[in-house]
PDB file of N, CA and C in Angstrom:
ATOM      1  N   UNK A   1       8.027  -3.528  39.503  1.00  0.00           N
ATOM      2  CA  UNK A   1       7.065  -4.120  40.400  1.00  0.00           C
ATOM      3  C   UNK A   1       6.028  -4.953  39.633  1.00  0.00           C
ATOM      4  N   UNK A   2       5.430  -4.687  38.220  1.00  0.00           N
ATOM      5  CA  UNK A   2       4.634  -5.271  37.637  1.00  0.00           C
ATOM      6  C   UNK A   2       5.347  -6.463  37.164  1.00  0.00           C
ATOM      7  N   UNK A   3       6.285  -6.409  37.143  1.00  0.00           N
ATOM      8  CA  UNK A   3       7.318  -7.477  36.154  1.00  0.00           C
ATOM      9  C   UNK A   3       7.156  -9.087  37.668  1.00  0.00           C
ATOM     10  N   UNK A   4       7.252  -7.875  38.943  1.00  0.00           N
ATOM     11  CA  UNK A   4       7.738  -8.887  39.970  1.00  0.00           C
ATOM     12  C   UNK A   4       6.239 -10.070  40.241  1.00  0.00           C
ATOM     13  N   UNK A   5       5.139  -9.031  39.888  1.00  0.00           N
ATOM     14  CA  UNK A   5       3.863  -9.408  40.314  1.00  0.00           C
ATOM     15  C   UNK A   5       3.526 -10.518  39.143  1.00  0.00           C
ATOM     16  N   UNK A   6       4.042 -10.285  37.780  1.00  0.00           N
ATOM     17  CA  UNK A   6       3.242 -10.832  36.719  1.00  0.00           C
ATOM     18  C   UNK A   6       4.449 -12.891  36.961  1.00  0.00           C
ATOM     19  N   UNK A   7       5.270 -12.397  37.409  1.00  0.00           N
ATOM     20  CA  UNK A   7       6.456 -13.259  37.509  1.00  0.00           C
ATOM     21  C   UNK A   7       5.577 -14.523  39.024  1.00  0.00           C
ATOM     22  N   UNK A   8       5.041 -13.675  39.777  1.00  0.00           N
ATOM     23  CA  UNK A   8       4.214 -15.019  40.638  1.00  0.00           C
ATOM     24  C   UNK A   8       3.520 -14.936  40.473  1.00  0.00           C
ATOM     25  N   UNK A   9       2.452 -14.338  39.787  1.00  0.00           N
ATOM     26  CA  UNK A   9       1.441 -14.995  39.276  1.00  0.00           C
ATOM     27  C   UNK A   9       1.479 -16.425  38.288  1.00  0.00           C
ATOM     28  N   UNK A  10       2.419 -16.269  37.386  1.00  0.00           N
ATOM     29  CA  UNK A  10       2.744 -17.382  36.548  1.00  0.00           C
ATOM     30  C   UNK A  10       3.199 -18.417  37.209  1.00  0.00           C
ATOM     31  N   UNK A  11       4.138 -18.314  38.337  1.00  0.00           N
ATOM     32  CA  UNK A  11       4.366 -19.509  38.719  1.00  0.00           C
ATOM     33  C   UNK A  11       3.717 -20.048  39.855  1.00  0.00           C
ATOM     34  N   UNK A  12       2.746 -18.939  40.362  1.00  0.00           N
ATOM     35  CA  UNK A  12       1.506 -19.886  41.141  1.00  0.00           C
ATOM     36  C   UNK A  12       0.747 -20.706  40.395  1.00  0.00           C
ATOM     37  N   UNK A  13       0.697 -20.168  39.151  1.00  0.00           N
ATOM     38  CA  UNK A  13      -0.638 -20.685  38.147  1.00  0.00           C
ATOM     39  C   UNK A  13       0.200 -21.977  37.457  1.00  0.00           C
ATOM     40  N   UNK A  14       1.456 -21.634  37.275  1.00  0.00           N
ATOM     41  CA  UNK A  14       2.021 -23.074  36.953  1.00  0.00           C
ATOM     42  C   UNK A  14       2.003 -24.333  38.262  1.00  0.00           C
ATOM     43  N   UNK A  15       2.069 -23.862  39.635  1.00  0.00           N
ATOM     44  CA  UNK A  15       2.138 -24.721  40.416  1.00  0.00           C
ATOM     45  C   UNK A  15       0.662 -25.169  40.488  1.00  0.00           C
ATOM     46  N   UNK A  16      -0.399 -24.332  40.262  1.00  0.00           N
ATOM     47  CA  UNK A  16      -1.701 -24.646  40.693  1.00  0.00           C
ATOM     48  C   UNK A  16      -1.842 -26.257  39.507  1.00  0.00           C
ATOM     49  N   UNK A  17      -1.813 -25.880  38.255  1.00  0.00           N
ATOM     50  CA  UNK A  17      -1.849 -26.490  37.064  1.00  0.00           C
ATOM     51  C   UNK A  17      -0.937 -28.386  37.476  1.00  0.00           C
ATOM     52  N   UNK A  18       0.427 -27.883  37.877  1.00  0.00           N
ATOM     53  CA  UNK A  18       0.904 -29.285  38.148  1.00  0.00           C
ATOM     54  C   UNK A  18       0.470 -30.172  39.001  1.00  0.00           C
ATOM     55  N   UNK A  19      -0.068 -29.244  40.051  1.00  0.00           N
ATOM     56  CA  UNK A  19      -0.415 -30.107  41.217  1.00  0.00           C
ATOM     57  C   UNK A  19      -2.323 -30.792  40.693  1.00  0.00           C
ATOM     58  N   UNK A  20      -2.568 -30.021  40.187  1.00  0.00           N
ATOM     59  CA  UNK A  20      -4.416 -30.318  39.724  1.00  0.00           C
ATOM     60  C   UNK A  20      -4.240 -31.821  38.268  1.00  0.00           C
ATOM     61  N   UNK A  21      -2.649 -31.488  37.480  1.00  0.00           N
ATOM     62  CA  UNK A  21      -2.967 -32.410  36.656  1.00  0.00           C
ATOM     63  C   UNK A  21      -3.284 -33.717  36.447  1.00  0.00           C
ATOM     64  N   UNK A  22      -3.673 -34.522  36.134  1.00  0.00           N
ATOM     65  CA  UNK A  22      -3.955 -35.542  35.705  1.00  0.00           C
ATOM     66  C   UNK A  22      -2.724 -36.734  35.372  1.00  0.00           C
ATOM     67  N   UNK A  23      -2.270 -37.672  35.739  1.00  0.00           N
ATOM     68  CA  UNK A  23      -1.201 -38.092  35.349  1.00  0.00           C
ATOM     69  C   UNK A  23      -0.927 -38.519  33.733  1.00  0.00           C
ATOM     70  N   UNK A  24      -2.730 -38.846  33.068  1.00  0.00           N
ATOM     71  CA  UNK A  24      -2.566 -39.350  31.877  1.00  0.00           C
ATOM     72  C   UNK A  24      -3.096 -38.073  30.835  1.00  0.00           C
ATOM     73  N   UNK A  25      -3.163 -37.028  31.339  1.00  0.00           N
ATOM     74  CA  UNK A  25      -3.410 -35.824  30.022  1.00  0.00           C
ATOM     75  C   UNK A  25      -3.197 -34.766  29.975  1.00  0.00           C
ATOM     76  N   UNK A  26      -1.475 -35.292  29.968  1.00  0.00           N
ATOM     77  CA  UNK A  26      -0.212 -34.550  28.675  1.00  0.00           C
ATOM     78  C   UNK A  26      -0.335 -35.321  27.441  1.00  0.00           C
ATOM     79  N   UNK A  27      -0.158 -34.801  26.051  1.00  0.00           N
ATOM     80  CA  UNK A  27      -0.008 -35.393  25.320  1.00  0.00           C
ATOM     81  C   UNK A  27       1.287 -35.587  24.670  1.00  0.00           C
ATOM     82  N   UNK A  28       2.402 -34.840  25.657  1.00  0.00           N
ATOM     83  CA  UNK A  28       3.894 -35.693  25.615  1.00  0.00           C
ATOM     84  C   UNK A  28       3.818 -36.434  26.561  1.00  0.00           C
ATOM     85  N   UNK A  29       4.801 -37.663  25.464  1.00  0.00           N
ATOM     86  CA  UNK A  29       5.189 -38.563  26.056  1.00  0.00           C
ATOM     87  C   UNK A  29       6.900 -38.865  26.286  1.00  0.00           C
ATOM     88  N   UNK A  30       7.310 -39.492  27.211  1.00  0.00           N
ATOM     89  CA  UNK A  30       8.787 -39.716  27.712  1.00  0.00           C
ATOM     90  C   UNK A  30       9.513 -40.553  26.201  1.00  0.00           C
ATOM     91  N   UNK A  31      10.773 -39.908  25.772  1.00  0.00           N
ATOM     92  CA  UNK A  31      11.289 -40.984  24.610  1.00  0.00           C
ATOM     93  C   UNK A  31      12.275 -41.994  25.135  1.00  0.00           C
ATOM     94  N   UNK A  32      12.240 -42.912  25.353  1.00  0.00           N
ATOM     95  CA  UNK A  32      12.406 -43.985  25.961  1.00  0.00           C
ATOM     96  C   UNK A  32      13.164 -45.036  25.235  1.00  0.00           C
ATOM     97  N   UNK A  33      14.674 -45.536  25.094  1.00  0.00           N
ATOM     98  CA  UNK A  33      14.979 -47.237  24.883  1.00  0.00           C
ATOM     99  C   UNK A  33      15.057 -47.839  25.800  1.00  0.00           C
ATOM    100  N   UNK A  34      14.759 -48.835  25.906  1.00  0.00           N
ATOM    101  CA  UNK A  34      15.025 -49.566  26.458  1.00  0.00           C
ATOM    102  C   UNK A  34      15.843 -50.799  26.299  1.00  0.00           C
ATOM    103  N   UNK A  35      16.227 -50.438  25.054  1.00  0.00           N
ATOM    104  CA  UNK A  35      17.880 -51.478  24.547  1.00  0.00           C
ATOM    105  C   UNK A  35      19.263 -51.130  24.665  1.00  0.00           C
ATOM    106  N   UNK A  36      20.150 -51.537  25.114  1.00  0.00           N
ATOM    107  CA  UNK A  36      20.884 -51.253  25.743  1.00  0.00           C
ATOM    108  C   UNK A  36      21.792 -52.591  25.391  1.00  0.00           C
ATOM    109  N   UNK A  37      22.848 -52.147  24.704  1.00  0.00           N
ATOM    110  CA  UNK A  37      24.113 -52.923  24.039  1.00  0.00           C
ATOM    111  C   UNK A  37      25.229 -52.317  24.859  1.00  0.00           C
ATOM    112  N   UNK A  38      25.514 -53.709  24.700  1.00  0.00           N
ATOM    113  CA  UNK A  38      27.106 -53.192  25.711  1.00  0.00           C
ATOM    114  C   UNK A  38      28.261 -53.945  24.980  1.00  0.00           C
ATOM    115  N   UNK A  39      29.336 -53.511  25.179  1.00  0.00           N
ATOM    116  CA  UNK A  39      30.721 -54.754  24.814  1.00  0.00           C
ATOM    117  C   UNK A  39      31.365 -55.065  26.270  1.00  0.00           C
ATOM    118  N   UNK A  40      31.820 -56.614  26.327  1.00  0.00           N
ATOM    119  CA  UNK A  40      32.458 -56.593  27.468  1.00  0.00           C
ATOM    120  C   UNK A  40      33.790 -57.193  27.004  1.00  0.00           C
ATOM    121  N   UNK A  41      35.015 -56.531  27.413  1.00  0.00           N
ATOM    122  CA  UNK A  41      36.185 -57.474  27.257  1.00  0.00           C
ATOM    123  C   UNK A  41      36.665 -58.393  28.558  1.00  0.00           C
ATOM    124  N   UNK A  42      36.558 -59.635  27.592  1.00  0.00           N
ATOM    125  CA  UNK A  42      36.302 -60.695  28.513  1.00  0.00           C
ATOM    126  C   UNK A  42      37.491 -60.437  29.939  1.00  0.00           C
ATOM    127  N   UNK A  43      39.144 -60.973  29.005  1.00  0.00           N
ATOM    128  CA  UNK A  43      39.692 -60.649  30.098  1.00  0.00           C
ATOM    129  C   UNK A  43      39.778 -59.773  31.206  1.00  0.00           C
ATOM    130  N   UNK A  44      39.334 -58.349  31.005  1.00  0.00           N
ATOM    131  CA  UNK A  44      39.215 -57.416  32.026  1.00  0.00           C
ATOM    132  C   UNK A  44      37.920 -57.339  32.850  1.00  0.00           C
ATOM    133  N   UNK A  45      37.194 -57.887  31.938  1.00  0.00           N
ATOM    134  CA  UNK A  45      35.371 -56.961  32.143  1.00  0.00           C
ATOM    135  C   UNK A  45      35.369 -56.235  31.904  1.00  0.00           C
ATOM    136  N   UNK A  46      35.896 -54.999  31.617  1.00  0.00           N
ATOM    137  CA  UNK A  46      35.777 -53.654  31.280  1.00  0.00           C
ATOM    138  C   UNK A  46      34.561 -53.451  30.041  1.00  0.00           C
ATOM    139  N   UNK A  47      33.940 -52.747  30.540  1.00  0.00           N
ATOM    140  CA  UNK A  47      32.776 -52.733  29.303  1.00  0.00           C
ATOM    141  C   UNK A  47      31.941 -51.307  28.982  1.00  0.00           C
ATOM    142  N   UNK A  48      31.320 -51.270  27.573  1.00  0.00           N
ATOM    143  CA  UNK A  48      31.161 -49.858  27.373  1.00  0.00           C
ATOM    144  C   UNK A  48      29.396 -50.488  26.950  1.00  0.00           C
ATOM    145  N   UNK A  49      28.881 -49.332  27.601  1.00  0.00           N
ATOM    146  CA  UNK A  49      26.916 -49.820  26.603  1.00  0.00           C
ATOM    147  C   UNK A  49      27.145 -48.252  25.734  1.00  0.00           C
ATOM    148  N   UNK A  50      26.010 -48.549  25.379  1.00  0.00           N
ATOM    149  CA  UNK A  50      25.458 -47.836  24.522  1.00  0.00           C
ATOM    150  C   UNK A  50      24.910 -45.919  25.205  1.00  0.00           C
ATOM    151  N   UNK A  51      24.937 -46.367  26.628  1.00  0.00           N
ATOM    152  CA  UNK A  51      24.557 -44.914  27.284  1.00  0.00           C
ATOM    153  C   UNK A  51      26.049 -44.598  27.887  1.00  0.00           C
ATOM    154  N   UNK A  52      26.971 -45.521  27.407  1.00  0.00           N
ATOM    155  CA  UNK A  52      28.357 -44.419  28.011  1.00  0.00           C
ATOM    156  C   UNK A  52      29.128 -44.321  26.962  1.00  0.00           C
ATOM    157  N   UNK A  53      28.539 -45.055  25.320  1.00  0.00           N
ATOM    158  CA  UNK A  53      29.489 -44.696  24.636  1.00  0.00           C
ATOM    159  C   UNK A  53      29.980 -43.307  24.207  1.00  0.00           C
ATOM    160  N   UNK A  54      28.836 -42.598  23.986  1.00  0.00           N
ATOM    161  CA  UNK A  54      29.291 -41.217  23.933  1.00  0.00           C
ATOM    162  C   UNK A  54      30.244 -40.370  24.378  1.00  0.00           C
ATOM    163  N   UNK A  55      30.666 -40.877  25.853  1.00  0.00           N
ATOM    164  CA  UNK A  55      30.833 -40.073  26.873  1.00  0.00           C
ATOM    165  C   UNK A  55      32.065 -40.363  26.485  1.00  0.00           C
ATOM    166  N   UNK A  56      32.614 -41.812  26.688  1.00  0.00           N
ATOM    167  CA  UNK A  56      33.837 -42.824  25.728  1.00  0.00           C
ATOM    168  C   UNK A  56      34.737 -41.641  25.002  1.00  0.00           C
ATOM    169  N   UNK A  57      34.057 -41.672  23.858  1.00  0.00           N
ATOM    170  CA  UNK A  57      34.758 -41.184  22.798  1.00  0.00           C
ATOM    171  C   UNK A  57      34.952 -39.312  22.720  1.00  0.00           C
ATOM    172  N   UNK A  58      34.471 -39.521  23.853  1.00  0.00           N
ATOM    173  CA  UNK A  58      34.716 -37.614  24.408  1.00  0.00           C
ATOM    174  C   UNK A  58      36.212 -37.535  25.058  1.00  0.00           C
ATOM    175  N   UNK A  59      35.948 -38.619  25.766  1.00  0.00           N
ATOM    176  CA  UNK A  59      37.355 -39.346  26.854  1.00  0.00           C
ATOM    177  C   UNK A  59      38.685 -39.273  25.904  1.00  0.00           C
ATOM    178  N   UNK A  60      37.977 -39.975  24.667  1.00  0.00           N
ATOM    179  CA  UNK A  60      39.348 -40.336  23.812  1.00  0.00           C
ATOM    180  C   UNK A  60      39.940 -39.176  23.084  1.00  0.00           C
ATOM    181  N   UNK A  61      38.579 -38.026  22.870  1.00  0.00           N
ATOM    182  CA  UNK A  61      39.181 -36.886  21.958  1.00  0.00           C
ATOM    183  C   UNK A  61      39.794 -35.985  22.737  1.00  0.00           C
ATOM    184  N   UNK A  62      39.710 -36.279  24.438  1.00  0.00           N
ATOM    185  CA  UNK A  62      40.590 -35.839  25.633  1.00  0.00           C
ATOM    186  C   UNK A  62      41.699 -36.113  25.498  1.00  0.00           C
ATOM    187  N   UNK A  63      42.333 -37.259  25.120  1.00  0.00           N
ATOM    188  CA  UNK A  63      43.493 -38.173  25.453  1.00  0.00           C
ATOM    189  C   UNK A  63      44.323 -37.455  24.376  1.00  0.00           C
ATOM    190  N   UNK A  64      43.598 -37.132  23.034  1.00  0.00           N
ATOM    191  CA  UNK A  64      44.266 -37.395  21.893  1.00  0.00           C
ATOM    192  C   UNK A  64      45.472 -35.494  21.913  1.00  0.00           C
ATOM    193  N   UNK A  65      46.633 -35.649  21.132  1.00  0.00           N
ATOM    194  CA  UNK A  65      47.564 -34.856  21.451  1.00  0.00           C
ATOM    195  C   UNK A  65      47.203 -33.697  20.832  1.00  0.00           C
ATOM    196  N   UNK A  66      47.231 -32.692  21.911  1.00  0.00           N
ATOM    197  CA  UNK A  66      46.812 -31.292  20.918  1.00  0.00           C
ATOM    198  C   UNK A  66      47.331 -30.116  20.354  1.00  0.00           C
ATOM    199  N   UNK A  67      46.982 -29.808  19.225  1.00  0.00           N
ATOM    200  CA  UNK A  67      47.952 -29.064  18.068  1.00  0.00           C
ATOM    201  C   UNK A  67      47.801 -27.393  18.520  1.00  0.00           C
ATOM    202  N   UNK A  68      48.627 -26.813  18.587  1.00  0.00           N
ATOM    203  CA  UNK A  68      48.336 -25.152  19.236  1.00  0.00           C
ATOM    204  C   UNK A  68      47.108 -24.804  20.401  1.00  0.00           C
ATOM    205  N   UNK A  69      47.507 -26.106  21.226  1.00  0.00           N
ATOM    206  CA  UNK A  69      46.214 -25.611  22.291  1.00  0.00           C
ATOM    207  C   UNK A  69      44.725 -25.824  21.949  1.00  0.00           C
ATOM    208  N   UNK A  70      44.756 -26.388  20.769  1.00  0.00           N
ATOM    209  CA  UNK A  70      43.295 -26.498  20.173  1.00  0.00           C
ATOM    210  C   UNK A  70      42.976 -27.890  20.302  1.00  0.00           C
ATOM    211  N   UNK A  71      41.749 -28.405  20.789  1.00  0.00           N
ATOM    212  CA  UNK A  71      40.898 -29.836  21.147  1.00  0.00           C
ATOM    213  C   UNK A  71      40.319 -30.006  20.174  1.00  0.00           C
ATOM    214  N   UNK A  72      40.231 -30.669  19.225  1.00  0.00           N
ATOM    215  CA  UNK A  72      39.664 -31.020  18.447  1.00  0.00           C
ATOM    216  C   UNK A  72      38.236 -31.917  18.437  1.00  0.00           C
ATOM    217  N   UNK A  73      37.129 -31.362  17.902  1.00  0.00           N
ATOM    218  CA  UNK A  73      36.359 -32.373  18.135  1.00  0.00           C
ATOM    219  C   UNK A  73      35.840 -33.409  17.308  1.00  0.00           C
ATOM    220  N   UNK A  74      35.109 -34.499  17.608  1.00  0.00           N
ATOM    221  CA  UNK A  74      34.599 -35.901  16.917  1.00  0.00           C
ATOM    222  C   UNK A  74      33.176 -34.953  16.298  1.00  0.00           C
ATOM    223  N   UNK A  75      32.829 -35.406  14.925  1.00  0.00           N
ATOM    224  CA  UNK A  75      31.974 -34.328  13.998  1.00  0.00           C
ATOM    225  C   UNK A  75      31.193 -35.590  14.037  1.00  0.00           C
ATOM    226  N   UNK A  76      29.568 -35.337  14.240  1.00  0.00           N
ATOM    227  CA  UNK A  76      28.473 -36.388  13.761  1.00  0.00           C
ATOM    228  C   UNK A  76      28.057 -35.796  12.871  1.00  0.00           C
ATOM    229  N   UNK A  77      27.803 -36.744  11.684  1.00  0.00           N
ATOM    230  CA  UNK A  77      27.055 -36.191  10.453  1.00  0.00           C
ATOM    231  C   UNK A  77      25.442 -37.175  10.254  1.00  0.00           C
ATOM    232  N   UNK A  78      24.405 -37.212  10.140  1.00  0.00           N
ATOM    233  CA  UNK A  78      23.531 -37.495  10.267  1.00  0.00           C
ATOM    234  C   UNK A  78      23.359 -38.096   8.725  1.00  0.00           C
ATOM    235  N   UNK A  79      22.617 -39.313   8.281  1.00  0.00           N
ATOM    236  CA  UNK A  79      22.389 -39.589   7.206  1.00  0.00           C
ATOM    237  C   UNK A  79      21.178 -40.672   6.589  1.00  0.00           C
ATOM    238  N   UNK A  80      20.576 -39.923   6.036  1.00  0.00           N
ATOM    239  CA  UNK A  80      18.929 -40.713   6.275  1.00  0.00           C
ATOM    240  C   UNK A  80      19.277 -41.794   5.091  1.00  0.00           C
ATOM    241  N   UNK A  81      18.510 -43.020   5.491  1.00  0.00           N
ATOM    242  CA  UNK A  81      18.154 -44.115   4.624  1.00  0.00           C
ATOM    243  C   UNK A  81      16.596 -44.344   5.069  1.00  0.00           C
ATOM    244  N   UNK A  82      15.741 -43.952   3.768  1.00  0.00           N
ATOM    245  CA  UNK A  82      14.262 -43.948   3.919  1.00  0.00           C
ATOM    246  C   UNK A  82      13.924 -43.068   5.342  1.00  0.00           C
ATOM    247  N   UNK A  83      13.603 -43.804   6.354  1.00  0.00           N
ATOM    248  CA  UNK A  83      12.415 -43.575   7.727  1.00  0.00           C
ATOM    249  C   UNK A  83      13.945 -43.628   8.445  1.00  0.00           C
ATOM    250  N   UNK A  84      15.315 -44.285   8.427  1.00  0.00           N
ATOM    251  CA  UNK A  84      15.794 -44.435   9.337  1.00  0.00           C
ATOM    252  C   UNK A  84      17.632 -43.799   9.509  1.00  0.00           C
ATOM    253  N   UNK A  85      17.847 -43.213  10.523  1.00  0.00           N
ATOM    254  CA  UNK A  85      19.172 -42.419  10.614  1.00  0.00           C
ATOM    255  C   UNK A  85      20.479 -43.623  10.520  1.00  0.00           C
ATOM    256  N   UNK A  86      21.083 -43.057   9.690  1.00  0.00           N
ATOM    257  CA  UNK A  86      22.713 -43.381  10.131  1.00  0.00           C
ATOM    258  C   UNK A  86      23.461 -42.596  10.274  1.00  0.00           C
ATOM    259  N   UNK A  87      24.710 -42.645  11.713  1.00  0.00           N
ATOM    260  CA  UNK A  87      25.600 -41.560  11.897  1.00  0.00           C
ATOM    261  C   UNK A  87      26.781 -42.017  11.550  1.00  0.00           C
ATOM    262  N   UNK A  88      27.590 -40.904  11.314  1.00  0.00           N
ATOM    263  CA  UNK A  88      28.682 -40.589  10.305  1.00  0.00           C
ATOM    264  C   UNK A  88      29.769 -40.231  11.807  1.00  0.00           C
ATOM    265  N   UNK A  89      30.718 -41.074  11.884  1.00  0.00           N
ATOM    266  CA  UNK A  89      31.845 -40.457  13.305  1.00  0.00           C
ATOM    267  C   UNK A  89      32.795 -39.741  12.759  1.00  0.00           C
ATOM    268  N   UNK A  90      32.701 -38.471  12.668  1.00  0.00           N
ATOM    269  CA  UNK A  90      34.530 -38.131  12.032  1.00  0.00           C
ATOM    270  C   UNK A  90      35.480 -37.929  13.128  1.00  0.00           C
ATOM    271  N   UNK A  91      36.441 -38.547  13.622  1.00  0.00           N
ATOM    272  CA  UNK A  91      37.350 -37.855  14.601  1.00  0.00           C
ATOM    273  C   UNK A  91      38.483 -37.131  14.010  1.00  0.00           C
ATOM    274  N   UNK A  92      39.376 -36.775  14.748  1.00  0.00           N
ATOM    275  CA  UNK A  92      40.136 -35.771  14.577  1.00  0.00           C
ATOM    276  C   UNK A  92      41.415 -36.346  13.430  1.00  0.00           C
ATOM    277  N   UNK A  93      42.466 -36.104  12.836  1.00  0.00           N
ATOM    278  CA  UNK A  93      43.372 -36.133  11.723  1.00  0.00           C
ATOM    279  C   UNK A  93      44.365 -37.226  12.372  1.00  0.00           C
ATOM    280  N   UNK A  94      44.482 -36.697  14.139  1.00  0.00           N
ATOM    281  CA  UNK A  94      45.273 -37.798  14.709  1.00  0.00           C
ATOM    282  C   UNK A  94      44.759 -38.718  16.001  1.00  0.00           C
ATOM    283  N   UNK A  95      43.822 -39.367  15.123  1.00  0.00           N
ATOM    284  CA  UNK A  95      42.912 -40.107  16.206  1.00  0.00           C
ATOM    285  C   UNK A  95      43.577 -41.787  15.222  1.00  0.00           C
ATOM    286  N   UNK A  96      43.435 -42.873  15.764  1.00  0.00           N
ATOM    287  CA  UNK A  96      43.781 -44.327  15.880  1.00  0.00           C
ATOM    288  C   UNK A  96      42.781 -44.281  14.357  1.00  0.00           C
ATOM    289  N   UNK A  97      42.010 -43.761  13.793  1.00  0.00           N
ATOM    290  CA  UNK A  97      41.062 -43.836  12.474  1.00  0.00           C
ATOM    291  C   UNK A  97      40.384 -42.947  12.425  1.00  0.00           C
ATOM    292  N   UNK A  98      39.552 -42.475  11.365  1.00  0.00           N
ATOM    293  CA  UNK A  98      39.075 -41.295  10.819  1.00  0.00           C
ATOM    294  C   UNK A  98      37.598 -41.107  10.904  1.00  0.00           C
ATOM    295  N   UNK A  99      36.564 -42.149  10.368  1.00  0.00           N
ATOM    296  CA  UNK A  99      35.768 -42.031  10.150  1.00  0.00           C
ATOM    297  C   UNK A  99      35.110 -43.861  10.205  1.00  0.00           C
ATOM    298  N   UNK A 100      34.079 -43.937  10.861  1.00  0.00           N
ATOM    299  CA  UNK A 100      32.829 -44.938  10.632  1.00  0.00           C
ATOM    300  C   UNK A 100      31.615 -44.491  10.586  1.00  0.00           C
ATOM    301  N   UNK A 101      30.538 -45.606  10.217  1.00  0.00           N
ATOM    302  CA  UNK A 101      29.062 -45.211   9.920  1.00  0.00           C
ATOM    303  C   UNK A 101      28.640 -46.148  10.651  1.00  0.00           C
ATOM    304  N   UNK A 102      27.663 -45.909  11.755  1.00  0.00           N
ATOM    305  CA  UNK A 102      27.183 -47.095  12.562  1.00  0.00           C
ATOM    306  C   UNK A 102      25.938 -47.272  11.336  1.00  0.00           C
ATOM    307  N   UNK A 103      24.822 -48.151  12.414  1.00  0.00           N
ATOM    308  CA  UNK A 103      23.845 -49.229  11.662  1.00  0.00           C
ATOM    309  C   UNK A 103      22.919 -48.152  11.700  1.00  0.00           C
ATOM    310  N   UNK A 104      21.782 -48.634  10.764  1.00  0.00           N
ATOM    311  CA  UNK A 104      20.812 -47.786  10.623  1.00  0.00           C
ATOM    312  C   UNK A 104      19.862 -48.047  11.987  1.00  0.00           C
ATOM    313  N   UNK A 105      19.131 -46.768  12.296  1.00  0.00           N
ATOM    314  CA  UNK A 105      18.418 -46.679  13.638  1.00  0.00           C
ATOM    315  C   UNK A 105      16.906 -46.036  13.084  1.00  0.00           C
ATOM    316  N   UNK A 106      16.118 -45.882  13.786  1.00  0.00           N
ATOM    317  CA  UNK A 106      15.338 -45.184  13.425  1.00  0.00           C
ATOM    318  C   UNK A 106      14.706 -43.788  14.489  1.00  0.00           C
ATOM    319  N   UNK A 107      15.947 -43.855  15.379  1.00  0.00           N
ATOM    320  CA  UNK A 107      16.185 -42.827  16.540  1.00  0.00           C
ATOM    321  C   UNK A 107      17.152 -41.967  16.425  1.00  0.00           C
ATOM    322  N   UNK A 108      17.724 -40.704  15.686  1.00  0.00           N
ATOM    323  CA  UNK A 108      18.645 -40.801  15.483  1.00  0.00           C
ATOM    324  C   UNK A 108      19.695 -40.502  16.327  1.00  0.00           C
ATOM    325  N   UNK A 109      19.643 -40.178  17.703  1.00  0.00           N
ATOM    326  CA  UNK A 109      20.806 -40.041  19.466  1.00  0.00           C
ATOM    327  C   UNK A 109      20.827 -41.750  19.792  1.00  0.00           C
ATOM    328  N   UNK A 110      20.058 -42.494  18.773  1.00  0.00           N
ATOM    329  CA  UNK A 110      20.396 -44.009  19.323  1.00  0.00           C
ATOM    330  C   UNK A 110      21.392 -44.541  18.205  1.00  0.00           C
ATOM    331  N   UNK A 111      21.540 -43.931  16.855  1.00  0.00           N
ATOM    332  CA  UNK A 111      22.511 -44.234  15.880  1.00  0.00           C
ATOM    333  C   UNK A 111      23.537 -43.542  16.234  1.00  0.00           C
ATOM    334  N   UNK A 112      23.637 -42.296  16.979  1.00  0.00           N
ATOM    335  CA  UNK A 112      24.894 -41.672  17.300  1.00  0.00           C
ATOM    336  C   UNK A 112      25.901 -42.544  18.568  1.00  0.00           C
ATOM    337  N   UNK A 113      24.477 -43.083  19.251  1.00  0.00           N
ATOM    338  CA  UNK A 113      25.075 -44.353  20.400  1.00  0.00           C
ATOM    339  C   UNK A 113      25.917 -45.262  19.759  1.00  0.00           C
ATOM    340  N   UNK A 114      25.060 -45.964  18.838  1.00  0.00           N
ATOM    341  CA  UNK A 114      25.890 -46.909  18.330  1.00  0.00           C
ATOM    342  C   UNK A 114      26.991 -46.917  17.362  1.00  0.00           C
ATOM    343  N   UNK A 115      27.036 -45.839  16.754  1.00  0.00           N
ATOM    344  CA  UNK A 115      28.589 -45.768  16.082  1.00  0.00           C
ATOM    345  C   UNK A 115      29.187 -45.225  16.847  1.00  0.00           C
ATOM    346  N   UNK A 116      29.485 -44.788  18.248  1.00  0.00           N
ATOM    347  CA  UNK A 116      30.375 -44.411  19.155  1.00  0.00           C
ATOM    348  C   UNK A 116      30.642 -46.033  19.884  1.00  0.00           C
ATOM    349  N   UNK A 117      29.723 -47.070  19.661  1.00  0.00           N
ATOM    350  CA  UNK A 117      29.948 -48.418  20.372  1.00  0.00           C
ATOM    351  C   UNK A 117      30.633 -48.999  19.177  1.00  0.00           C
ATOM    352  N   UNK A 118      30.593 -48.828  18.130  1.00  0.00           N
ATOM    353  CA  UNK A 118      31.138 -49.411  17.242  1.00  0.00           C
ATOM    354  C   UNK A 118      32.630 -48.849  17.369  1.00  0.00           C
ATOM    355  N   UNK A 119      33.035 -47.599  17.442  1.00  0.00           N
ATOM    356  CA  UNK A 119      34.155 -46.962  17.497  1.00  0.00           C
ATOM    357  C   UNK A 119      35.096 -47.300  18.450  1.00  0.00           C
ATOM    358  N   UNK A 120      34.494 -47.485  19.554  1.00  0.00           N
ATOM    359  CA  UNK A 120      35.258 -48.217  20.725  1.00  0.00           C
ATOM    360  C   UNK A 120      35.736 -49.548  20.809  1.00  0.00           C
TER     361      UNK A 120
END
């Protein structure tokens, strides 16, 4: 019963708190690009950005043929130059290629974007 009581109290006091706040004082802020690379192949249109490449190359490690029931997955390896990330793609032994390094970023889920756009 104390557990049930201490349980709405908190989330009255959290609702009281959201509804009273202020829109400008949180001191998080939203992480945000707003760049957005795409490839288009001309003849089809078919095209991949940068917020579906990921998803892409999930697709492909779907497709790819699997050895004792086991899925293999695409390995990101993270790799700093100074202030800024580069990612490392390893896919699987029987994927179309092995390994690329996209461009340096200084985000590093936006360098993992782009060597999955590069990969595609």
């Amino acid at each position: 019963m104390d557990h049930m009581l201490h349980l709405t109290r908190s989330e009255s006091c959290m609702m009281h708190t959201t509804v009273k706040r202020v829109s400008n004082d949180s001191p998080l802020k939203a992480c945000s690009t707003n760049v957005v690379i795409s490839y288009v192949v001309d003849s089809t249109r078919a095209s991949v950005t940068t917020n579906s490449s990921i998803s892409l190359i999930q697709r492909y490690r779907d497709k790819l043929p699997r050895e004792n029931n086991i899925t293999p997955k695409p390995n990101f390896e993270s790799l700093m130059e100074g202030d800024n990330y580069r990612c490392k793609l390893i896919l699987p032994p029987n994927a179309a290629f092995h390994t690329t390094i996209g461009p340096a970023t200084s985000i590093f889920h936006v360098s993992k974007q782009l060597v999955c756009l590069d990969a595609c």
